[in-house]
PDB file of N, CA and C in Angstrom:
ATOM      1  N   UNK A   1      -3.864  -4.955  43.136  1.00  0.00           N
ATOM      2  CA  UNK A   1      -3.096  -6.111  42.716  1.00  0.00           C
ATOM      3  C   UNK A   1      -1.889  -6.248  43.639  1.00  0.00           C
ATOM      4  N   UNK A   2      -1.646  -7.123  44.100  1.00  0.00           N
ATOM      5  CA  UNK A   2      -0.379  -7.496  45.043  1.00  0.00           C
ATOM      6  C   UNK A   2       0.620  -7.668  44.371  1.00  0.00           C
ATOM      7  N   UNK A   3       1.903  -7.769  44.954  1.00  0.00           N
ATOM      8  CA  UNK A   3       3.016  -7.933  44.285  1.00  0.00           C
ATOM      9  C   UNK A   3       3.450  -9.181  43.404  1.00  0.00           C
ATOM     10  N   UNK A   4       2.691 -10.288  44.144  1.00  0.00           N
ATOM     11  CA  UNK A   4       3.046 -11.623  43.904  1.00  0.00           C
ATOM     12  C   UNK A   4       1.928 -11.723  42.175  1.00  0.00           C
ATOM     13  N   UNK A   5       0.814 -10.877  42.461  1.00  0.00           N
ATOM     14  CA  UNK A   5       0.217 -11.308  41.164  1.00  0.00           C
ATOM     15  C   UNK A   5       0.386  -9.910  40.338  1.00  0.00           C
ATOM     16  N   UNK A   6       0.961  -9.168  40.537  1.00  0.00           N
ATOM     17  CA  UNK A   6       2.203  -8.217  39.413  1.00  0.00           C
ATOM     18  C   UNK A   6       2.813  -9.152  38.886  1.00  0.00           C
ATOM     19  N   UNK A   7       3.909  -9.952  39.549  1.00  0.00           N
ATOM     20  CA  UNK A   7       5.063 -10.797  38.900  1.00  0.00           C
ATOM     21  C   UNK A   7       4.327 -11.767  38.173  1.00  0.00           C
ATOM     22  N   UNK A   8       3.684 -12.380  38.168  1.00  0.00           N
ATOM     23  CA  UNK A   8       2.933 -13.459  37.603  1.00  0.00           C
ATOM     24  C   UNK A   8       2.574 -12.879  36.648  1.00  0.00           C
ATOM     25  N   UNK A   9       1.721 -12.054  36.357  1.00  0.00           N
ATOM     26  CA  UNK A   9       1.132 -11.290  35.127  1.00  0.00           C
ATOM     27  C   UNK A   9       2.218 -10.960  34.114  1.00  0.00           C
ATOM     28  N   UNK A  10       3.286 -10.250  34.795  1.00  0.00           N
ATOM     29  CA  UNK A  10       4.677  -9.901  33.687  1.00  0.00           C
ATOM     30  C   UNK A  10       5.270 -11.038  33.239  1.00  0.00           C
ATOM     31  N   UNK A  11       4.660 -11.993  34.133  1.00  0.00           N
ATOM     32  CA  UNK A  11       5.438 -13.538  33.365  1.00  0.00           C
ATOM     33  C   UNK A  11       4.459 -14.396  32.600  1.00  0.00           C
ATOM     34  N   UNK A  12       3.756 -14.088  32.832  1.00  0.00           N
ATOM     35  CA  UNK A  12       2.584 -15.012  31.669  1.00  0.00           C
ATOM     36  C   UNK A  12       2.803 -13.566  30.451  1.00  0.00           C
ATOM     37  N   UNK A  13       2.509 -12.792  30.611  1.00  0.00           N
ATOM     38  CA  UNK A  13       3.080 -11.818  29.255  1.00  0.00           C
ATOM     39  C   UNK A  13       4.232 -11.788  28.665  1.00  0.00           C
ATOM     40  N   UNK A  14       5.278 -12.082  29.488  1.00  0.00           N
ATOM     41  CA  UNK A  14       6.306 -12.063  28.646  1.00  0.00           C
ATOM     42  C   UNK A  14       6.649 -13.703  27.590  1.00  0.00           C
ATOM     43  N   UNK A  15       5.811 -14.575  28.372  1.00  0.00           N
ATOM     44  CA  UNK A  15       5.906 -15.947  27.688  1.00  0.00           C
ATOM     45  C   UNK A  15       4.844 -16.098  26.541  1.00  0.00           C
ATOM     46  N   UNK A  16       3.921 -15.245  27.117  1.00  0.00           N
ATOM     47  CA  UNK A  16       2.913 -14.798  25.548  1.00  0.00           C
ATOM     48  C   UNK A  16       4.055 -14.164  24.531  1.00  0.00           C
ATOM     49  N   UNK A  17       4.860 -13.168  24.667  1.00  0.00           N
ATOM     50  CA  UNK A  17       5.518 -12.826  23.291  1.00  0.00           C
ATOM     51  C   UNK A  17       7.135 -13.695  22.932  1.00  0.00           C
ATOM     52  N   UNK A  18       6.893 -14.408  24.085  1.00  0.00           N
ATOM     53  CA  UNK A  18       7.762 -15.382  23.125  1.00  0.00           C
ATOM     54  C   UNK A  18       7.858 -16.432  22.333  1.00  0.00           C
ATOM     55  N   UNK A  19       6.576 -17.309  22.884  1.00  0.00           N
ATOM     56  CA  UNK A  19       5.810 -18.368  21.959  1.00  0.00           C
ATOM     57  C   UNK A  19       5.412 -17.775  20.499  1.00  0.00           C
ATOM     58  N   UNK A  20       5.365 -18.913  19.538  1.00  0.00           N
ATOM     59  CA  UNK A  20       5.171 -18.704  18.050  1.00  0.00           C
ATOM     60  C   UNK A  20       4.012 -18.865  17.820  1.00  0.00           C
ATOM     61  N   UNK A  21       3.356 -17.950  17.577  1.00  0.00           N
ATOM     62  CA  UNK A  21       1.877 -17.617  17.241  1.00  0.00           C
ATOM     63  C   UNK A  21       1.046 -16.764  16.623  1.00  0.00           C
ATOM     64  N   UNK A  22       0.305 -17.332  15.940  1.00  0.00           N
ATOM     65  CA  UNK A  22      -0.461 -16.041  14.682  1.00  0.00           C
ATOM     66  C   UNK A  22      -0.471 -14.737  15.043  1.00  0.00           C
ATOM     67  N   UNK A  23      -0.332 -13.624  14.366  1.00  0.00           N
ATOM     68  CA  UNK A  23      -0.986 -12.201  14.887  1.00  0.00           C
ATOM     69  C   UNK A  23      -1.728 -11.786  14.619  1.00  0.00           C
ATOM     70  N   UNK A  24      -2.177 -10.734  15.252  1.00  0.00           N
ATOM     71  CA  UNK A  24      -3.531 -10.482  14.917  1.00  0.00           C
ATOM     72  C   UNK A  24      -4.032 -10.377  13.738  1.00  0.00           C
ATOM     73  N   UNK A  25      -5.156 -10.047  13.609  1.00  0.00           N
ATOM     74  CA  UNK A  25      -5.732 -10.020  12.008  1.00  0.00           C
ATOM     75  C   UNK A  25      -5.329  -8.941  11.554  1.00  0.00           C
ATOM     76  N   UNK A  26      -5.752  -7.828  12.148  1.00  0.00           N
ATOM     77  CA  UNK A  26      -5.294  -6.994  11.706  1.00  0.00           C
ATOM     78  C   UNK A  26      -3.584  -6.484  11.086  1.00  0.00           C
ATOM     79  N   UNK A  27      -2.711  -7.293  11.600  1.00  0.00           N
ATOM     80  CA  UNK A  27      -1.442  -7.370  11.204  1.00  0.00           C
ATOM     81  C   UNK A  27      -1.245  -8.227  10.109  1.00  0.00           C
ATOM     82  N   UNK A  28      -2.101  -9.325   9.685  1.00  0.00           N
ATOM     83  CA  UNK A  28      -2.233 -10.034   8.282  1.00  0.00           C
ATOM     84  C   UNK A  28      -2.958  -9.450   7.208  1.00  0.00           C
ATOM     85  N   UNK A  29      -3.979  -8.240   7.801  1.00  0.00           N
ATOM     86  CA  UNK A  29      -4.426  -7.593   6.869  1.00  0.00           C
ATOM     87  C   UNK A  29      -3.497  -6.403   6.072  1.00  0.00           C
ATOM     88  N   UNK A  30      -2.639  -5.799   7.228  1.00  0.00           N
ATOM     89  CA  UNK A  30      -1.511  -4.859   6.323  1.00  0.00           C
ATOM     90  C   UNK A  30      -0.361  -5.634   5.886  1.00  0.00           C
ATOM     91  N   UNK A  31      -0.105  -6.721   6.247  1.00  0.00           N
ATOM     92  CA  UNK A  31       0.540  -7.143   5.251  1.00  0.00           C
ATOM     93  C   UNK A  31      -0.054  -7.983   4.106  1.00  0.00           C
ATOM     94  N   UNK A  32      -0.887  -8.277   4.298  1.00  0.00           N
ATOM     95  CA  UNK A  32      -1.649  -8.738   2.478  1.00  0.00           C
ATOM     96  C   UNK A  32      -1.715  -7.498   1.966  1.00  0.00           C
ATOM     97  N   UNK A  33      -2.605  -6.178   2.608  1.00  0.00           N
ATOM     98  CA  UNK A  33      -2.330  -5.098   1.494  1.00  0.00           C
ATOM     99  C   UNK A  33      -0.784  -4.806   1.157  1.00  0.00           C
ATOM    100  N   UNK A  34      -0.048  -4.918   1.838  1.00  0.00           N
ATOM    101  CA  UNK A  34       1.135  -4.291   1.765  1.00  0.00           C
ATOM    102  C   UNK A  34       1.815  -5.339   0.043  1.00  0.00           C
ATOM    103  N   UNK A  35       1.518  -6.385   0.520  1.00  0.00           N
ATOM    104  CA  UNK A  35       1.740  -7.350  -0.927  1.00  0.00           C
ATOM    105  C   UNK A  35       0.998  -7.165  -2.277  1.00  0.00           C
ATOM    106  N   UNK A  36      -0.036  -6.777  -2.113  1.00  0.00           N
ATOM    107  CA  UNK A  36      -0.881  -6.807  -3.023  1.00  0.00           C
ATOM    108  C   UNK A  36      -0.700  -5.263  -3.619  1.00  0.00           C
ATOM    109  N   UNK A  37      -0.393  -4.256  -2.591  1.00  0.00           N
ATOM    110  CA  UNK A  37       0.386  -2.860  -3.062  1.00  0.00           C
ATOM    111  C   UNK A  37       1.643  -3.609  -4.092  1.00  0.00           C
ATOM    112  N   UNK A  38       2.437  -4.278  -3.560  1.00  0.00           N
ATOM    113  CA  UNK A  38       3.676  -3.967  -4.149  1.00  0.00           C
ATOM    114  C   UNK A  38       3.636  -5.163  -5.966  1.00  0.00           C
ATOM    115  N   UNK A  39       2.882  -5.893  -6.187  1.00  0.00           N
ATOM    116  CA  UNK A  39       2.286  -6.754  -6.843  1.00  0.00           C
ATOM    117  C   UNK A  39       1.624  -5.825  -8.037  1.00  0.00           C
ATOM    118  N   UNK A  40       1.015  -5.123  -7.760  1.00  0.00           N
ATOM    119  CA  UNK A  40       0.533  -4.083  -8.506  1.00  0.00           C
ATOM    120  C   UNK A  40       1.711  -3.036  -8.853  1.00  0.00           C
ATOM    121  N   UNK A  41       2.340  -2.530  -8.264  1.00  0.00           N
ATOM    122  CA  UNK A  41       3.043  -1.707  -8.634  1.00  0.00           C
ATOM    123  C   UNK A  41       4.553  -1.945  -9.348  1.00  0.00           C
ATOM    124  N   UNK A  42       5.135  -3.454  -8.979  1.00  0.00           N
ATOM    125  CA  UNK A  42       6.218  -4.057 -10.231  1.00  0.00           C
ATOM    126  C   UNK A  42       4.940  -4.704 -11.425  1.00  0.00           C
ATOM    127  N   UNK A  43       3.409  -5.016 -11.166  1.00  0.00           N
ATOM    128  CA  UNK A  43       2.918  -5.192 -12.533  1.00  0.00           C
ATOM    129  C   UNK A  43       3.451  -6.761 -12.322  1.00  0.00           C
ATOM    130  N   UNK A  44       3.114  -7.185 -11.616  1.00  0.00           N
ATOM    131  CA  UNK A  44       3.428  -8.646 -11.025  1.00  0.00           C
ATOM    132  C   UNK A  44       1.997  -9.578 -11.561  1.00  0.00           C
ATOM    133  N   UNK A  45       1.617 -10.363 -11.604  1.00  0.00           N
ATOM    134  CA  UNK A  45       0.068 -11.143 -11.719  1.00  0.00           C
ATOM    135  C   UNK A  45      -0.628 -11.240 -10.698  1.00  0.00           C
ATOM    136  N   UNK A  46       0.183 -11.587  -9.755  1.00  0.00           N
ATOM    137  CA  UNK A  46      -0.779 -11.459  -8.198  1.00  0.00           C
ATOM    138  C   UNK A  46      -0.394 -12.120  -7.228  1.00  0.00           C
ATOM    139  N   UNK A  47      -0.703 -12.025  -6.208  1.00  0.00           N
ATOM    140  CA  UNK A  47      -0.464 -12.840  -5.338  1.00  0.00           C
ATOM    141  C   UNK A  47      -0.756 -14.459  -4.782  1.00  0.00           C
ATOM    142  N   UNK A  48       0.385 -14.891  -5.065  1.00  0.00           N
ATOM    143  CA  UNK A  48       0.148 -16.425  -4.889  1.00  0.00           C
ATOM    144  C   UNK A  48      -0.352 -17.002  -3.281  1.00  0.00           C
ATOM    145  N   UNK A  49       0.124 -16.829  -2.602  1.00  0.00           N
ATOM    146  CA  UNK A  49       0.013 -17.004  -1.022  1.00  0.00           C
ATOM    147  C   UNK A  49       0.808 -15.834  -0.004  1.00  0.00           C
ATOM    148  N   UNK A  50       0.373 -16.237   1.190  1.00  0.00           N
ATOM    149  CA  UNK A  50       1.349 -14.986   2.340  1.00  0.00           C
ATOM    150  C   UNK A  50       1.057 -16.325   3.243  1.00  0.00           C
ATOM    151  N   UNK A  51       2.321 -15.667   4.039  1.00  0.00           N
ATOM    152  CA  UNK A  51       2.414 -16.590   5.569  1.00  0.00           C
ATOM    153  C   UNK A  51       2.780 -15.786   6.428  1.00  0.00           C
ATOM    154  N   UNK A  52       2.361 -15.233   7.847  1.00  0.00           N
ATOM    155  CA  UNK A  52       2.444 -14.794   8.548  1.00  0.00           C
ATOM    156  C   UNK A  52       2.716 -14.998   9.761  1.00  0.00           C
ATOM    157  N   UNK A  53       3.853 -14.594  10.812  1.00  0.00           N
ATOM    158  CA  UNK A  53       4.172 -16.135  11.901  1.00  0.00           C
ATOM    159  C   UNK A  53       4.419 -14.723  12.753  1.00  0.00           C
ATOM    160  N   UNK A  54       4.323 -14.618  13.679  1.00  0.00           N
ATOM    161  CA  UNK A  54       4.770 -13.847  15.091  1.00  0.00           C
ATOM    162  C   UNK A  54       5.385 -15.052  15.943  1.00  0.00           C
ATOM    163  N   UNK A  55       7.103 -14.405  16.306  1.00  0.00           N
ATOM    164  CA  UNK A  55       7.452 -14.903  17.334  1.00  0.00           C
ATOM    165  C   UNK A  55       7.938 -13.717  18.025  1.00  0.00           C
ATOM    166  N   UNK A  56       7.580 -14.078  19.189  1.00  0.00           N
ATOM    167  CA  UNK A  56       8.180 -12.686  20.401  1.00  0.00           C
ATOM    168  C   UNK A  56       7.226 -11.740  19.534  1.00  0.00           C
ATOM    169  N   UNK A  57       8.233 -10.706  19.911  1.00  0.00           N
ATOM    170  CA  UNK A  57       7.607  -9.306  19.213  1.00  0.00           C
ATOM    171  C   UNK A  57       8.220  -9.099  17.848  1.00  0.00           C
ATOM    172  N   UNK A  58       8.671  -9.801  17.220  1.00  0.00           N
ATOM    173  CA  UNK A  58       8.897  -9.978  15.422  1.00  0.00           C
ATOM    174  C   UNK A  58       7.583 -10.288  15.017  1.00  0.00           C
ATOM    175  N   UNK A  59       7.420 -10.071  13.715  1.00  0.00           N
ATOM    176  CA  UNK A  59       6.103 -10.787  12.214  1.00  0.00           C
ATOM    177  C   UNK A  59       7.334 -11.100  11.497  1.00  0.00           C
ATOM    178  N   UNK A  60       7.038 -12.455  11.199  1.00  0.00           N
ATOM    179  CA  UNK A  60       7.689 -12.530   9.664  1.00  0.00           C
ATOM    180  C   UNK A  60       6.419 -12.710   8.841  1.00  0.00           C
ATOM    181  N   UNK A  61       7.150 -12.504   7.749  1.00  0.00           N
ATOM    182  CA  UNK A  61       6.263 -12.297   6.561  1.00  0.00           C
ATOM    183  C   UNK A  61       7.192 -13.511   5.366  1.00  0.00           C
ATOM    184  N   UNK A  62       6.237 -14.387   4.875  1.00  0.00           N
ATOM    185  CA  UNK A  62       6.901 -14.800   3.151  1.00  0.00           C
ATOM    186  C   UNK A  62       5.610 -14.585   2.688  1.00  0.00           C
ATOM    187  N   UNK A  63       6.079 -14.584   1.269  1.00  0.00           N
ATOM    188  CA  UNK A  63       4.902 -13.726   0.303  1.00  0.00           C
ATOM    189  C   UNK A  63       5.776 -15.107  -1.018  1.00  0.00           C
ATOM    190  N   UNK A  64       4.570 -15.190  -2.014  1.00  0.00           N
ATOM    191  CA  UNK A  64       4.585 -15.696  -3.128  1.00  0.00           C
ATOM    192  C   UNK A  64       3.856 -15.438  -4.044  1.00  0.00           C
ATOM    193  N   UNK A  65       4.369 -14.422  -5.451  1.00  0.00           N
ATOM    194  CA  UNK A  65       3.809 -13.997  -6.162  1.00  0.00           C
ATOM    195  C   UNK A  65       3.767 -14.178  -7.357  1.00  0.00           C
ATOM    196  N   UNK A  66       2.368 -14.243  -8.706  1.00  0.00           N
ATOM    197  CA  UNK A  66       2.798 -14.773  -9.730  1.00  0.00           C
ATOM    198  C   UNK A  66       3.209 -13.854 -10.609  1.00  0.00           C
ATOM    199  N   UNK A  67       4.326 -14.578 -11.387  1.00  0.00           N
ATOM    200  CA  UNK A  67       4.808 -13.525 -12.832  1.00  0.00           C
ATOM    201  C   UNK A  67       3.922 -13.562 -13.649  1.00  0.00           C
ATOM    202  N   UNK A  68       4.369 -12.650 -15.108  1.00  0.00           N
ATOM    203  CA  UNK A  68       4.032 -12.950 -16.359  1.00  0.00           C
ATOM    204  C   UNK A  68       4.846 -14.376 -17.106  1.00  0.00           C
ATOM    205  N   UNK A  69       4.033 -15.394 -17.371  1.00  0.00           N
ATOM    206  CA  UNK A  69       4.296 -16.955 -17.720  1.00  0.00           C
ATOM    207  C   UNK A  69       5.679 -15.953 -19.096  1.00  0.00           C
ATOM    208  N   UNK A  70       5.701 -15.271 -19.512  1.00  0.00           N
ATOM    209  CA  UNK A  70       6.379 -14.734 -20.379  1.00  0.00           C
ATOM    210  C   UNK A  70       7.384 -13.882 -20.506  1.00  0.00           C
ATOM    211  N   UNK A  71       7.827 -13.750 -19.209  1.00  0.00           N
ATOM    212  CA  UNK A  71       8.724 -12.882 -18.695  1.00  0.00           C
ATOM    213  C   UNK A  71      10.208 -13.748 -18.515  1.00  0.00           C
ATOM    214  N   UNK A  72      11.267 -12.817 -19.096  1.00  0.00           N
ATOM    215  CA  UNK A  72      12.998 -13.459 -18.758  1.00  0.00           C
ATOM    216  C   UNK A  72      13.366 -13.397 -17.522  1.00  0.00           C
ATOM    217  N   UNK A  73      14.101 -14.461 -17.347  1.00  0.00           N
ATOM    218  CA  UNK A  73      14.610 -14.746 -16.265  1.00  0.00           C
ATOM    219  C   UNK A  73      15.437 -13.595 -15.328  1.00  0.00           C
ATOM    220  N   UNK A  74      15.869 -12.391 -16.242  1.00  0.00           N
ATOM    221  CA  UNK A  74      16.338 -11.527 -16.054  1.00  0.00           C
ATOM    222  C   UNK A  74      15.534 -10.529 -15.139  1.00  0.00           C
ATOM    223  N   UNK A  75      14.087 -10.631 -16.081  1.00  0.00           N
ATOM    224  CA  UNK A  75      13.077  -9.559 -15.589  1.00  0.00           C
ATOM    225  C   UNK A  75      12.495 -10.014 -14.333  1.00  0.00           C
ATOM    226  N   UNK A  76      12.245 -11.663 -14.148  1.00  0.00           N
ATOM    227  CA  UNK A  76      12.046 -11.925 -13.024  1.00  0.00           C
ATOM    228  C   UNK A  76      13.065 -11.470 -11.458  1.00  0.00           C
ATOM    229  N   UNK A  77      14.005 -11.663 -11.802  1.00  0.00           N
ATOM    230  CA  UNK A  77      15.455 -10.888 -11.322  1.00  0.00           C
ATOM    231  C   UNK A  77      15.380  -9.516 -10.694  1.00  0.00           C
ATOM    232  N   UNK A  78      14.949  -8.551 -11.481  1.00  0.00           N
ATOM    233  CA  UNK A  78      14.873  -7.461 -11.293  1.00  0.00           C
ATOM    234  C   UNK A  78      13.557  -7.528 -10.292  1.00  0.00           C
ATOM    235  N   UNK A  79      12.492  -7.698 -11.111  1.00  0.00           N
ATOM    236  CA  UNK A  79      11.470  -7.866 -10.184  1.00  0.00           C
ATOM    237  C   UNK A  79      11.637  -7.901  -8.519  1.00  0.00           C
ATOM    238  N   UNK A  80      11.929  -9.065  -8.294  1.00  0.00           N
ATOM    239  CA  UNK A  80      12.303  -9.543  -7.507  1.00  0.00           C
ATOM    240  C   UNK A  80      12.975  -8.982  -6.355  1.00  0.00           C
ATOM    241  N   UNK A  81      14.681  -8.591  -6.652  1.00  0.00           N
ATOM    242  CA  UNK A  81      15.200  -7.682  -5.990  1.00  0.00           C
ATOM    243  C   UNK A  81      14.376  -6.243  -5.504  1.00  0.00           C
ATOM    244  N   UNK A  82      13.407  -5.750  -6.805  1.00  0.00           N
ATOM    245  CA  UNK A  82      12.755  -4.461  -6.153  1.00  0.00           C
ATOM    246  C   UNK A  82      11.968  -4.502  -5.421  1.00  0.00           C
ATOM    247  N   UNK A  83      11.023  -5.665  -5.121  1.00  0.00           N
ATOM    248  CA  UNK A  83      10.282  -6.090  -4.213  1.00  0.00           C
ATOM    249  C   UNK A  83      11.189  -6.398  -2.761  1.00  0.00           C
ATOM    250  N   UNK A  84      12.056  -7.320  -2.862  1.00  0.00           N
ATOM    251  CA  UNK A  84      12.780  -7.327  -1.715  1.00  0.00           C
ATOM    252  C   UNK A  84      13.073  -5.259  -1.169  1.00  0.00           C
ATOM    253  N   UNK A  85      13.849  -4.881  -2.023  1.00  0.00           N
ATOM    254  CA  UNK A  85      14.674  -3.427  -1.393  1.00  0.00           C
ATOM    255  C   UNK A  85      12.928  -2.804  -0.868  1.00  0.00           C
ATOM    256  N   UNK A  86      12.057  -3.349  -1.998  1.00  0.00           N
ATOM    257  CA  UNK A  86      10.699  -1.789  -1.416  1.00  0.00           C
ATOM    258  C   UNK A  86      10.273  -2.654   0.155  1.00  0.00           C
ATOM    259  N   UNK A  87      10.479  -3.687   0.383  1.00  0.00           N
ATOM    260  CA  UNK A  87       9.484  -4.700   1.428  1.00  0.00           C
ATOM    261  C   UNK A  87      10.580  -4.639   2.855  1.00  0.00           C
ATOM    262  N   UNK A  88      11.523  -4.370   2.490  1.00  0.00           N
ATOM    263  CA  UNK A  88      12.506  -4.601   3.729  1.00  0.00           C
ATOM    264  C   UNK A  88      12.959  -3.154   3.909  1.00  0.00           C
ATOM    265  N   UNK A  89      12.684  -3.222   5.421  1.00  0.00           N
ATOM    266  CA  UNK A  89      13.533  -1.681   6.047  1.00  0.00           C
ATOM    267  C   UNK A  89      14.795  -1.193   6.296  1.00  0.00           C
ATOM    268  N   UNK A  90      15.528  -0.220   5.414  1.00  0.00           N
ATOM    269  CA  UNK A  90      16.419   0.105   6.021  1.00  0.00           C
ATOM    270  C   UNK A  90      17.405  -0.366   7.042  1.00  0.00           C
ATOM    271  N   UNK A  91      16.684  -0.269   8.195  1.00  0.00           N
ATOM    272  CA  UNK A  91      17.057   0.370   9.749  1.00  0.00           C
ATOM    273  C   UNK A  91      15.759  -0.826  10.132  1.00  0.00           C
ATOM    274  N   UNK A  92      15.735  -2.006  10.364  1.00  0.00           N
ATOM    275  CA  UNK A  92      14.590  -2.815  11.385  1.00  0.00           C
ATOM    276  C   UNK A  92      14.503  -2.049  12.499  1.00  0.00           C
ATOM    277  N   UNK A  93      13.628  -2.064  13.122  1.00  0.00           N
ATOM    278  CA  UNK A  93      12.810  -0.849  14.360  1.00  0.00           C
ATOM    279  C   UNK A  93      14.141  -1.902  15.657  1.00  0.00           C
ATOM    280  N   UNK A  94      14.286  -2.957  15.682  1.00  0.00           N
ATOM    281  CA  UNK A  94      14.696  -3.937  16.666  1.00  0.00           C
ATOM    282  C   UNK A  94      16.532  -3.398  16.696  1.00  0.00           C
ATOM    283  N   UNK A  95      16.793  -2.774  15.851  1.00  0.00           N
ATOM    284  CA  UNK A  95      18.215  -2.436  15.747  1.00  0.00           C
ATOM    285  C   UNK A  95      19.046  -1.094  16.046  1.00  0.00           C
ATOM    286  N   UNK A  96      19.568  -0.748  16.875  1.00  0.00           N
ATOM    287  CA  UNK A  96      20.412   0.322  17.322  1.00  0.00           C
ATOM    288  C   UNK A  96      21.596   0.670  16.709  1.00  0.00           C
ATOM    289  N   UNK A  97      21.906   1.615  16.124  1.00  0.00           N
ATOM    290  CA  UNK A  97      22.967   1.586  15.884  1.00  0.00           C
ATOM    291  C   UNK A  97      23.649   2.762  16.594  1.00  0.00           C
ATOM    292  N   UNK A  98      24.977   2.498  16.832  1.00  0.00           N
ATOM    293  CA  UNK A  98      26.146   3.085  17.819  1.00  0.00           C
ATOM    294  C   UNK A  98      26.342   4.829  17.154  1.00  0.00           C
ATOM    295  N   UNK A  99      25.970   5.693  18.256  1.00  0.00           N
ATOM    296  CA  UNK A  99      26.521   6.634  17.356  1.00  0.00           C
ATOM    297  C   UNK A  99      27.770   7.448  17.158  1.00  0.00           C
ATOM    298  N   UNK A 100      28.452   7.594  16.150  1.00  0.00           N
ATOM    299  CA  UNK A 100      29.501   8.192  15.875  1.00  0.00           C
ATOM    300  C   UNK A 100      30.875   8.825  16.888  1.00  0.00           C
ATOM    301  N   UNK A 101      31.379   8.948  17.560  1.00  0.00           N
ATOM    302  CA  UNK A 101      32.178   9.687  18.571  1.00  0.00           C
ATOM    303  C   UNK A 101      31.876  10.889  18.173  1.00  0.00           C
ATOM    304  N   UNK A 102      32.128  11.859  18.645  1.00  0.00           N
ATOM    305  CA  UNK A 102      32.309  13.500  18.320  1.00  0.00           C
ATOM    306  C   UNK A 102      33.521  13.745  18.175  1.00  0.00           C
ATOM    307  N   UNK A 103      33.954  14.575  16.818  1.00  0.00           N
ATOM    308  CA  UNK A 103      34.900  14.822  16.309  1.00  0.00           C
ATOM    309  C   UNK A 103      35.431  16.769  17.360  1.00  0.00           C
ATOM    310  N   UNK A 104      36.676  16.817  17.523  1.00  0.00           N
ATOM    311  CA  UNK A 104      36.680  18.260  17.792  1.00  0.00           C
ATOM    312  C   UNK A 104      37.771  18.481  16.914  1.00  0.00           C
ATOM    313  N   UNK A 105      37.038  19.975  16.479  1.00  0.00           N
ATOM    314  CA  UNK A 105      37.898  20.641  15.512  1.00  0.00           C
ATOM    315  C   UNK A 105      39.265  21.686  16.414  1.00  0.00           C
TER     316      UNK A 105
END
C-alpha cells in the first residue's frame, strides 16, 4: 500500500466513525438484552421499544418500558431512577479523569 492510499484509507475511516449510523447488530442485540435484563429485574412489564443510534464511536441507547397500569407515581419514580443508576456507567470509557497530585509526608 503506498502512502497516498494509507492516507485515504485513515480518512474514509475516520469519516465512517463520524457519520450517524446504525451499529451493528450485534451491539442492538446487547443492548435489547441488556433492557430486557433490567425490565425483569425492577419487575417492570416489558419492554416498549429501544432505539439505537451510533455516532462516531458513541451508541446511544433510549429504551421505553411498560409499568404496572397500577403502580404510584412514586413507584414509577423509584423505578425509574434505578434503571437509570443500573444502565449508566460510573466512569463513561470516553472520560479521563486527572489524577490526584502526590501528597509528601
Amino acid at each position: 500500500m503506498t502512502g497516498s492510499t494509507q492516507v485515504q484509507e485513515i480518512l474514509r475511516e475516520s469519516m465512517a466513525d463520524l457519520v450517524d449510523a446504525n451499529p451493528y447488530a450485534d451491539t442492538v442485540n446487547a443492548a435489547e438484552n441488556s433492557a430486557r435484563a433490567l425490565a425483569e429485574r425492577f419487575q417492570l412489564e416489558g419492554l416498549e421499544w429501544i432505539r439505537v443510534r451510533k455516532a462516531g464511536r458513541r451508541v446511544f441507547v433510549m429504551v421505553s418500558f411498560f409499568e404496572h397500569p397500577g403502580q404510584s407515581l412514586e413507584g414509577m419514580d423509584v423505578a425509574r431512577q434505578a434503571v437509570l443508576f443500573r444502565s449508566v456507567p460510573a466512569k463513561p470509557p470516553s472520560v479521563t479523569l486527572p489524577r490526584p497530585p502526590a501528597t509528601t509526608a
